[in-house]
PDB file of N, CA and C in Angstrom:
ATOM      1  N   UNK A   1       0.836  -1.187   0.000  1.00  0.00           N
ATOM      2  CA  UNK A   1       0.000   0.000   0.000  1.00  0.00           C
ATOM      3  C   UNK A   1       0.871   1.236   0.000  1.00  0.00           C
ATOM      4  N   UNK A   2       0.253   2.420  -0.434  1.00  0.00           N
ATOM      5  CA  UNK A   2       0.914   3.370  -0.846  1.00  0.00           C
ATOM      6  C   UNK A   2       0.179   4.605   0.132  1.00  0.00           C
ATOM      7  N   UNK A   3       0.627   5.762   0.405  1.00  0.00           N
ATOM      8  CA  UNK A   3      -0.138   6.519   0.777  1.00  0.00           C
ATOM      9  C   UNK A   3       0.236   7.701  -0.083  1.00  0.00           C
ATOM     10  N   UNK A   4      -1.306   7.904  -0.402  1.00  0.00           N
ATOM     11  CA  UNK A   4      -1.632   9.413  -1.402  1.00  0.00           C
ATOM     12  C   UNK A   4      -1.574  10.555  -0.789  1.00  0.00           C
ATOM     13  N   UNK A   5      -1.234  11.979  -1.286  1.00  0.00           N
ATOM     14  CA  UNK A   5      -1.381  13.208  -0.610  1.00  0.00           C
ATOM     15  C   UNK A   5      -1.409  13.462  -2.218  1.00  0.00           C
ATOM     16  N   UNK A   6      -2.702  14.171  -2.303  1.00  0.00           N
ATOM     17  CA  UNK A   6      -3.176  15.761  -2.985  1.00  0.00           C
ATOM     18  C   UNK A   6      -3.856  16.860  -2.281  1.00  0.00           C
ATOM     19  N   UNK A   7      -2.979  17.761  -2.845  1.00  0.00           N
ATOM     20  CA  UNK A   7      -3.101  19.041  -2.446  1.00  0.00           C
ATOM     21  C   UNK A   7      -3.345  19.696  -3.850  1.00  0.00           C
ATOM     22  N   UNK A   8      -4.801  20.528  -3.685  1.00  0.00           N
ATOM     23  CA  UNK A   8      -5.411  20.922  -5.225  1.00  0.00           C
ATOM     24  C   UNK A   8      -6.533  22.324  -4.495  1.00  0.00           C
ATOM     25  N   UNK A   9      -6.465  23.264  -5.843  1.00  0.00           N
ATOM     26  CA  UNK A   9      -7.420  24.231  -5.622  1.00  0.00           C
ATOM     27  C   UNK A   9      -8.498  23.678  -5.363  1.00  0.00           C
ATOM     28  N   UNK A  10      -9.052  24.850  -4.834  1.00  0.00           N
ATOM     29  CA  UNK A  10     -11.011  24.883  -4.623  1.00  0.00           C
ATOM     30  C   UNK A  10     -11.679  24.311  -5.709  1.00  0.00           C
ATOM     31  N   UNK A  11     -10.847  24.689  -7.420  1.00  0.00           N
ATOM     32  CA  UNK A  11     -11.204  24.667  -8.306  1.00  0.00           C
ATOM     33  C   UNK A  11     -11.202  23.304  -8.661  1.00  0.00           C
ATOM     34  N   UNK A  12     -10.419  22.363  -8.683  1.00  0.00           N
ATOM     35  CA  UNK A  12     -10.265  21.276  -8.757  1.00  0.00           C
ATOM     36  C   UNK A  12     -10.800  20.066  -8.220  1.00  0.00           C
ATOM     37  N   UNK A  13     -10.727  20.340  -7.037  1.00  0.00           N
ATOM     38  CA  UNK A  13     -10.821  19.488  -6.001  1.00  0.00           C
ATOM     39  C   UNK A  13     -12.447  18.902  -6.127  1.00  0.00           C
ATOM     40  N   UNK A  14     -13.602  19.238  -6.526  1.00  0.00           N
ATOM     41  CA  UNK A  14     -14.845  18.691  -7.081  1.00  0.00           C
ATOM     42  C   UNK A  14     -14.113  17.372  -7.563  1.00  0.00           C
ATOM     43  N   UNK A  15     -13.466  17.357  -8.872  1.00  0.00           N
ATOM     44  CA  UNK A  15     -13.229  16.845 -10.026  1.00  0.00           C
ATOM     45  C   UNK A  15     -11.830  15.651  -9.036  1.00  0.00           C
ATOM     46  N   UNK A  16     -10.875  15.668  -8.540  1.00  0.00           N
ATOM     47  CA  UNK A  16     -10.310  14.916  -7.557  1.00  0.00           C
ATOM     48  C   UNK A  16     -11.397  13.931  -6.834  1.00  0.00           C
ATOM     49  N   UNK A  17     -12.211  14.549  -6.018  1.00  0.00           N
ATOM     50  CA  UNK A  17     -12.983  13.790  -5.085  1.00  0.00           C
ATOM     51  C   UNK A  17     -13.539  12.784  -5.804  1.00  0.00           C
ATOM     52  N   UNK A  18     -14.274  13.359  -6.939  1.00  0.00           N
ATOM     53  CA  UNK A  18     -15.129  12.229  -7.783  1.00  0.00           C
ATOM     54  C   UNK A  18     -14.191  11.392  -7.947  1.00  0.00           C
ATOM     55  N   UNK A  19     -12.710  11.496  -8.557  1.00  0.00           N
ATOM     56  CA  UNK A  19     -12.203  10.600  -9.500  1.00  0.00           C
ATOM     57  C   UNK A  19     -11.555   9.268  -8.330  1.00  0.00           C
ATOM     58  N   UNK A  20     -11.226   9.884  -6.955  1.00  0.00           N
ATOM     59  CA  UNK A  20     -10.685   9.456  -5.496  1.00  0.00           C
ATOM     60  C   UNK A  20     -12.200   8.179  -5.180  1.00  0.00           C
ATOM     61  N   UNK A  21     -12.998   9.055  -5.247  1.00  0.00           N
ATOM     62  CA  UNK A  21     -14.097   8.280  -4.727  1.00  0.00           C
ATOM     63  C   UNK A  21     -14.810   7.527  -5.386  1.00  0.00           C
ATOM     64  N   UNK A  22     -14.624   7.422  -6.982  1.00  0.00           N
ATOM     65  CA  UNK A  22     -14.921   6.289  -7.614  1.00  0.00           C
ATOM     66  C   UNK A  22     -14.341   5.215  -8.049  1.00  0.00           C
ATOM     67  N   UNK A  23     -13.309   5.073  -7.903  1.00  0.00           N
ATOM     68  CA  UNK A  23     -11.570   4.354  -8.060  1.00  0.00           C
ATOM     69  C   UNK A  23     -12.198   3.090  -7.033  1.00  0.00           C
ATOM     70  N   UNK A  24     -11.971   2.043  -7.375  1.00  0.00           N
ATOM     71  CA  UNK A  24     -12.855   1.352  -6.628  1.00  0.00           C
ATOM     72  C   UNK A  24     -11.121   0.864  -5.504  1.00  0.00           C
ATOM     73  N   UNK A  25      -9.759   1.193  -6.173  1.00  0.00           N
ATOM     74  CA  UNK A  25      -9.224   0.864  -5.365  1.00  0.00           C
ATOM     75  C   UNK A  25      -8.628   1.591  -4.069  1.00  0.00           C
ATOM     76  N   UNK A  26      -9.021   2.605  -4.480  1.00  0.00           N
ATOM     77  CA  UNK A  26      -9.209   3.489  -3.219  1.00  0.00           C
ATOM     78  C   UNK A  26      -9.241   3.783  -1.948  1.00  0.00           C
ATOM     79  N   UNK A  27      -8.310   3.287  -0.624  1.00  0.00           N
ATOM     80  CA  UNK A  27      -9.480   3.118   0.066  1.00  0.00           C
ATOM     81  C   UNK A  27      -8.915   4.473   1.331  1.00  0.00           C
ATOM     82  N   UNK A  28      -9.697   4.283   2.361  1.00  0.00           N
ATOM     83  CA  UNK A  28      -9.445   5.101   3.534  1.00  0.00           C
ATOM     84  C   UNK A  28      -9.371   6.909   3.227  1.00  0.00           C
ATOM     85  N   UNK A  29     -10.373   7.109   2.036  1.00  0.00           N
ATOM     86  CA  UNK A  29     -10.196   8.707   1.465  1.00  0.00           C
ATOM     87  C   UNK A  29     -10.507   9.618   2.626  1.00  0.00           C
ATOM     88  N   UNK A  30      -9.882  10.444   2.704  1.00  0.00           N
ATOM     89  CA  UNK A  30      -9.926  11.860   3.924  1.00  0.00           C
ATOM     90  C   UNK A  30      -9.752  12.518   2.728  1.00  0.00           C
ATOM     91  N   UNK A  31     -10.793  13.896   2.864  1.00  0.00           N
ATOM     92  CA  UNK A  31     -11.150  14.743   2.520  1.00  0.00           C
ATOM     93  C   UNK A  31     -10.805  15.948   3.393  1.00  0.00           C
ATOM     94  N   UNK A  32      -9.613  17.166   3.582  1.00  0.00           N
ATOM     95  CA  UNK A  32      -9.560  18.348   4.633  1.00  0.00           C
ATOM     96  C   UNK A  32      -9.685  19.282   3.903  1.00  0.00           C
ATOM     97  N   UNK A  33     -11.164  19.838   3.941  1.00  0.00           N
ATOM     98  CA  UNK A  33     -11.554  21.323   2.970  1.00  0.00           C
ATOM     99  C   UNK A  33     -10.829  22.173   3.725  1.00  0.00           C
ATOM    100  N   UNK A  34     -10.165  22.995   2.785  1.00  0.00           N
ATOM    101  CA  UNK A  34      -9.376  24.381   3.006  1.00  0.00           C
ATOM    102  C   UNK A  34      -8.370  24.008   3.572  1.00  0.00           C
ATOM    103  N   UNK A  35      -7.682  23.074   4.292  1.00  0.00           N
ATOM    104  CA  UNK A  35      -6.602  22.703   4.993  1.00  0.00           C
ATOM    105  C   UNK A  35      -5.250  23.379   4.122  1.00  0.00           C
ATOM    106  N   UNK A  36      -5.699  23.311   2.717  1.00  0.00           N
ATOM    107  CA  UNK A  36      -4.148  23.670   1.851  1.00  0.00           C
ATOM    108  C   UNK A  36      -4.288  25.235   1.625  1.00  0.00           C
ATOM    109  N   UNK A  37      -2.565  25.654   2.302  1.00  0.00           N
ATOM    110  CA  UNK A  37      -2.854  27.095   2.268  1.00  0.00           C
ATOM    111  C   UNK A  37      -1.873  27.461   1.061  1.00  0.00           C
ATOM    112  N   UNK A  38      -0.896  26.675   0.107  1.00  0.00           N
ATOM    113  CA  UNK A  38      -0.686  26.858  -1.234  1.00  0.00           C
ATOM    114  C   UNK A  38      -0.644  25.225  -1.891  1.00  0.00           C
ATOM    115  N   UNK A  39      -0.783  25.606  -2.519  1.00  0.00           N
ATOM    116  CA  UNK A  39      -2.474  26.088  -3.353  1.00  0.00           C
ATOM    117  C   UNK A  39      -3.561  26.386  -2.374  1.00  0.00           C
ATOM    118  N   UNK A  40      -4.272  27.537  -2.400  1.00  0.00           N
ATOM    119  CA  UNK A  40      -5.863  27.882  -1.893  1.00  0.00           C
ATOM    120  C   UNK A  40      -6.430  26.711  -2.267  1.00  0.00           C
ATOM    121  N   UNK A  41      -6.741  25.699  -0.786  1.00  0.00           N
ATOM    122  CA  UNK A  41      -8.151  24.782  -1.488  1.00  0.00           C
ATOM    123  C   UNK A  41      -7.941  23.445  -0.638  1.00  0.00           C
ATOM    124  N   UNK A  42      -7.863  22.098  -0.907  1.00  0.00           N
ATOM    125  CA  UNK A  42      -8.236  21.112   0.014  1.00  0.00           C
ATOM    126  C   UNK A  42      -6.877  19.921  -0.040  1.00  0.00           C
ATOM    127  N   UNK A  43      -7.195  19.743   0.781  1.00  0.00           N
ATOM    128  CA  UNK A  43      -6.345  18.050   1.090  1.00  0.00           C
ATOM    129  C   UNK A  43      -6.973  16.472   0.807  1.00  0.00           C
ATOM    130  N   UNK A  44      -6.874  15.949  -0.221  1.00  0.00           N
ATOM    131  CA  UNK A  44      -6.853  15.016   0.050  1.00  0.00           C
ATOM    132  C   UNK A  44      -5.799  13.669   0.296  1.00  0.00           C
ATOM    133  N   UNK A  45      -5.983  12.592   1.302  1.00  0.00           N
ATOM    134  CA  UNK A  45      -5.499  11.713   1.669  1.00  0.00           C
ATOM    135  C   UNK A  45      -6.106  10.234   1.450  1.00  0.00           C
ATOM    136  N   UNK A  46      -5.673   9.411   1.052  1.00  0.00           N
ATOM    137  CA  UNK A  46      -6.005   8.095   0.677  1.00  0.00           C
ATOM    138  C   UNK A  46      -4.804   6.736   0.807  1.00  0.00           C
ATOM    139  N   UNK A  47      -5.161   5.604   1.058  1.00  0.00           N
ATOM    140  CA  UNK A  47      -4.532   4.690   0.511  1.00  0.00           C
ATOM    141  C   UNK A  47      -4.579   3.965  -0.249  1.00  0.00           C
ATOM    142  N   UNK A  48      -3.529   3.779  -1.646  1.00  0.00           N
ATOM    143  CA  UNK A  48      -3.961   2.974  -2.669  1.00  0.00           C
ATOM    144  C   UNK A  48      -2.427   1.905  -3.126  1.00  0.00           C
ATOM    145  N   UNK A  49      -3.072   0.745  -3.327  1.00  0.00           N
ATOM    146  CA  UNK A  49      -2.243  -0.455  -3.937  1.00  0.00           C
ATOM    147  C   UNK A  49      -1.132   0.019  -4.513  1.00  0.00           C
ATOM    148  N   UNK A  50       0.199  -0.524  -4.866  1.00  0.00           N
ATOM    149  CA  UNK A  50       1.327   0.048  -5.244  1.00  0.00           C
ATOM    150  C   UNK A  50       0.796  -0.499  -7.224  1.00  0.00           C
ATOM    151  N   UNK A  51       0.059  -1.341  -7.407  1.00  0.00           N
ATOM    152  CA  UNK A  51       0.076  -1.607  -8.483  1.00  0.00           C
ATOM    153  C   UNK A  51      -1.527  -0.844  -9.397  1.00  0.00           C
ATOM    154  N   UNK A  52      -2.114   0.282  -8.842  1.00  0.00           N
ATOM    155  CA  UNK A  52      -2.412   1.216  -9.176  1.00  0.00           C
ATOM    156  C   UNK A  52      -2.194   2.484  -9.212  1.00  0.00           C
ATOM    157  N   UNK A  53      -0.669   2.848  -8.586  1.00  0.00           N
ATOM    158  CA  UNK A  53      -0.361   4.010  -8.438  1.00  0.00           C
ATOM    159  C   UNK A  53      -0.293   5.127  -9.255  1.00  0.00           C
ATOM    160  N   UNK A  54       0.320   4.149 -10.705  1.00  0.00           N
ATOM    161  CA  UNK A  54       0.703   4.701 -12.195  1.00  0.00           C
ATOM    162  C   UNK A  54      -0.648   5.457 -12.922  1.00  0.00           C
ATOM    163  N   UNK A  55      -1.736   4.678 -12.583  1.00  0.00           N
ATOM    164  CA  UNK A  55      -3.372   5.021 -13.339  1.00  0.00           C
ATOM    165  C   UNK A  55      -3.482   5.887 -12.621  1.00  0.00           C
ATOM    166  N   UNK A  56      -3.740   6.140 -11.395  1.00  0.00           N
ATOM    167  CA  UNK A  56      -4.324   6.908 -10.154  1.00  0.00           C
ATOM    168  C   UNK A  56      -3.290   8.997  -9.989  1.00  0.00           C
ATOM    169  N   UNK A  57      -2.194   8.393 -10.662  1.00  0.00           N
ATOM    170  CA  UNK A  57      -1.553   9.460 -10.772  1.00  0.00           C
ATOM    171  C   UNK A  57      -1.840  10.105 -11.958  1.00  0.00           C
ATOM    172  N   UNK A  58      -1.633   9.074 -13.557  1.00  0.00           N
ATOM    173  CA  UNK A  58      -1.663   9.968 -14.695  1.00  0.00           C
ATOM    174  C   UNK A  58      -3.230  10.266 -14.634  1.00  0.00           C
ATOM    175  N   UNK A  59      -4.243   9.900 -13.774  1.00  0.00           N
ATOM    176  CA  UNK A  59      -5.493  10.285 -13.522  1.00  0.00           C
ATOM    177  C   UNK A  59      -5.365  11.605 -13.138  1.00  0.00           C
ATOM    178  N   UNK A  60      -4.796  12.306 -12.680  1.00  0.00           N
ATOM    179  CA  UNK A  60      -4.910  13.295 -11.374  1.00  0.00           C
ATOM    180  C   UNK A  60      -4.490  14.242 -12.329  1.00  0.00           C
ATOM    181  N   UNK A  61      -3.354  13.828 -12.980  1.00  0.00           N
ATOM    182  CA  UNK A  61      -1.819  14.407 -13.961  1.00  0.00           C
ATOM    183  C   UNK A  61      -3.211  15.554 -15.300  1.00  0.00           C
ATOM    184  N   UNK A  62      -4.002  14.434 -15.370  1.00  0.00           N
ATOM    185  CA  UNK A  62      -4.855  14.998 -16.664  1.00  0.00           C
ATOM    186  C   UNK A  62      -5.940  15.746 -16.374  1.00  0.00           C
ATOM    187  N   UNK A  63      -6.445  15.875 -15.199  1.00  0.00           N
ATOM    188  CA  UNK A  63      -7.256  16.705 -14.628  1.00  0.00           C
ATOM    189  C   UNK A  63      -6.344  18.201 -14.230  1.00  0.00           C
ATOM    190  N   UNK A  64      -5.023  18.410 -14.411  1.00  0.00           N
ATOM    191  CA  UNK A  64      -4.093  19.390 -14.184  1.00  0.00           C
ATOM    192  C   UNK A  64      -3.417  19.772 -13.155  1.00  0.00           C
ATOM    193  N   UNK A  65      -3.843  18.256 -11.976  1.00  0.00           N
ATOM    194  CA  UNK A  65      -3.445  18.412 -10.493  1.00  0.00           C
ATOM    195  C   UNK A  65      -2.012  19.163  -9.840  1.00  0.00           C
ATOM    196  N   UNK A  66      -1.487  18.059 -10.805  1.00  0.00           N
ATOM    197  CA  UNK A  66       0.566  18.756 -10.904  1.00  0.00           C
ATOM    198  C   UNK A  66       0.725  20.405 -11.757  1.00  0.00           C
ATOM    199  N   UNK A  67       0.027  20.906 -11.900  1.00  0.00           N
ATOM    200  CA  UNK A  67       0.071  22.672 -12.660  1.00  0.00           C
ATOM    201  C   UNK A  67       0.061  23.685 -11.135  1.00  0.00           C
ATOM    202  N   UNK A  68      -1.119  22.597 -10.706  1.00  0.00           N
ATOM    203  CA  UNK A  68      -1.802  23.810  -9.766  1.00  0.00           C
ATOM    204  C   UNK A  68      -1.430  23.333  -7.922  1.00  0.00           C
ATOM    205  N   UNK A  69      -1.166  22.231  -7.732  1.00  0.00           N
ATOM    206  CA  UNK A  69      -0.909  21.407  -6.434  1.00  0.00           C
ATOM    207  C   UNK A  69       0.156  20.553  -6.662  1.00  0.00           C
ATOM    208  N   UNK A  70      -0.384  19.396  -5.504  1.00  0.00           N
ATOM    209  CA  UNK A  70       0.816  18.364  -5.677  1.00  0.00           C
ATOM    210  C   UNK A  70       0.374  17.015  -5.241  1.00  0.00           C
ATOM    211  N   UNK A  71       0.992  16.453  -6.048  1.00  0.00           N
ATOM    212  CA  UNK A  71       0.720  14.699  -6.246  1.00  0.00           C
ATOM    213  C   UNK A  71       1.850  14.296  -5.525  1.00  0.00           C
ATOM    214  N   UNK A  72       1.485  13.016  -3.931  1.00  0.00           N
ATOM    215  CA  UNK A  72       2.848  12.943  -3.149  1.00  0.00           C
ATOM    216  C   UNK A  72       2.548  11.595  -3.040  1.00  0.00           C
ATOM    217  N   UNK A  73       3.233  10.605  -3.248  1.00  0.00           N
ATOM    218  CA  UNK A  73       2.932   9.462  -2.716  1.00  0.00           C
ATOM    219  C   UNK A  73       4.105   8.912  -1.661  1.00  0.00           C
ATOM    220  N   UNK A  74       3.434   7.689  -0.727  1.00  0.00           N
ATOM    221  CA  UNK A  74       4.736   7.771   0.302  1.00  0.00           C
ATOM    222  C   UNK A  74       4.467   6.163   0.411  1.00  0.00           C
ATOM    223  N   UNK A  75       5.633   5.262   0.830  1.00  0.00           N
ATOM    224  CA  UNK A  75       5.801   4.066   0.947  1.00  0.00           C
ATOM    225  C   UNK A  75       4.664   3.527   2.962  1.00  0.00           C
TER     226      UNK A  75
END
């Protein structure tokens, strides 16, 4: 298992949650509105399989996550 950190605008973060919360591999999602003070906007936290990491990222990657926040994963 892997642990996720995104950090994404106000603007974004709709479009994150959905994609976090329909991922069926997903699991343990925390949601901290406003917690991120750069980028203006939210935290999310999750744990996901090491052998979905690659989808789950260029997922995030194409929604523009890495422009505006940050995609962190941790062992």
């Amino acid at each position: 298992m892997l642990s996720l950190r995104v950090s994404t605008t106000a603007q974004l973060s709709p479009a994150v949650e959905q994609l976090l919360t329909n991922d069926p591999h997903v699991s343990s999602l925390t949601v901290l509105r406003g917690a991120s003070v750069q980028p203006l906007g939210d935290v999310f936290l999750a744990d996901i399989p090491r052998e979905s990491a690659n989808a789950i990222v260029d997922q995030l990657r194409s929604l523009g996550v890495h422009l505006e926040g940050t995609i962190a994963l941790n062992p």
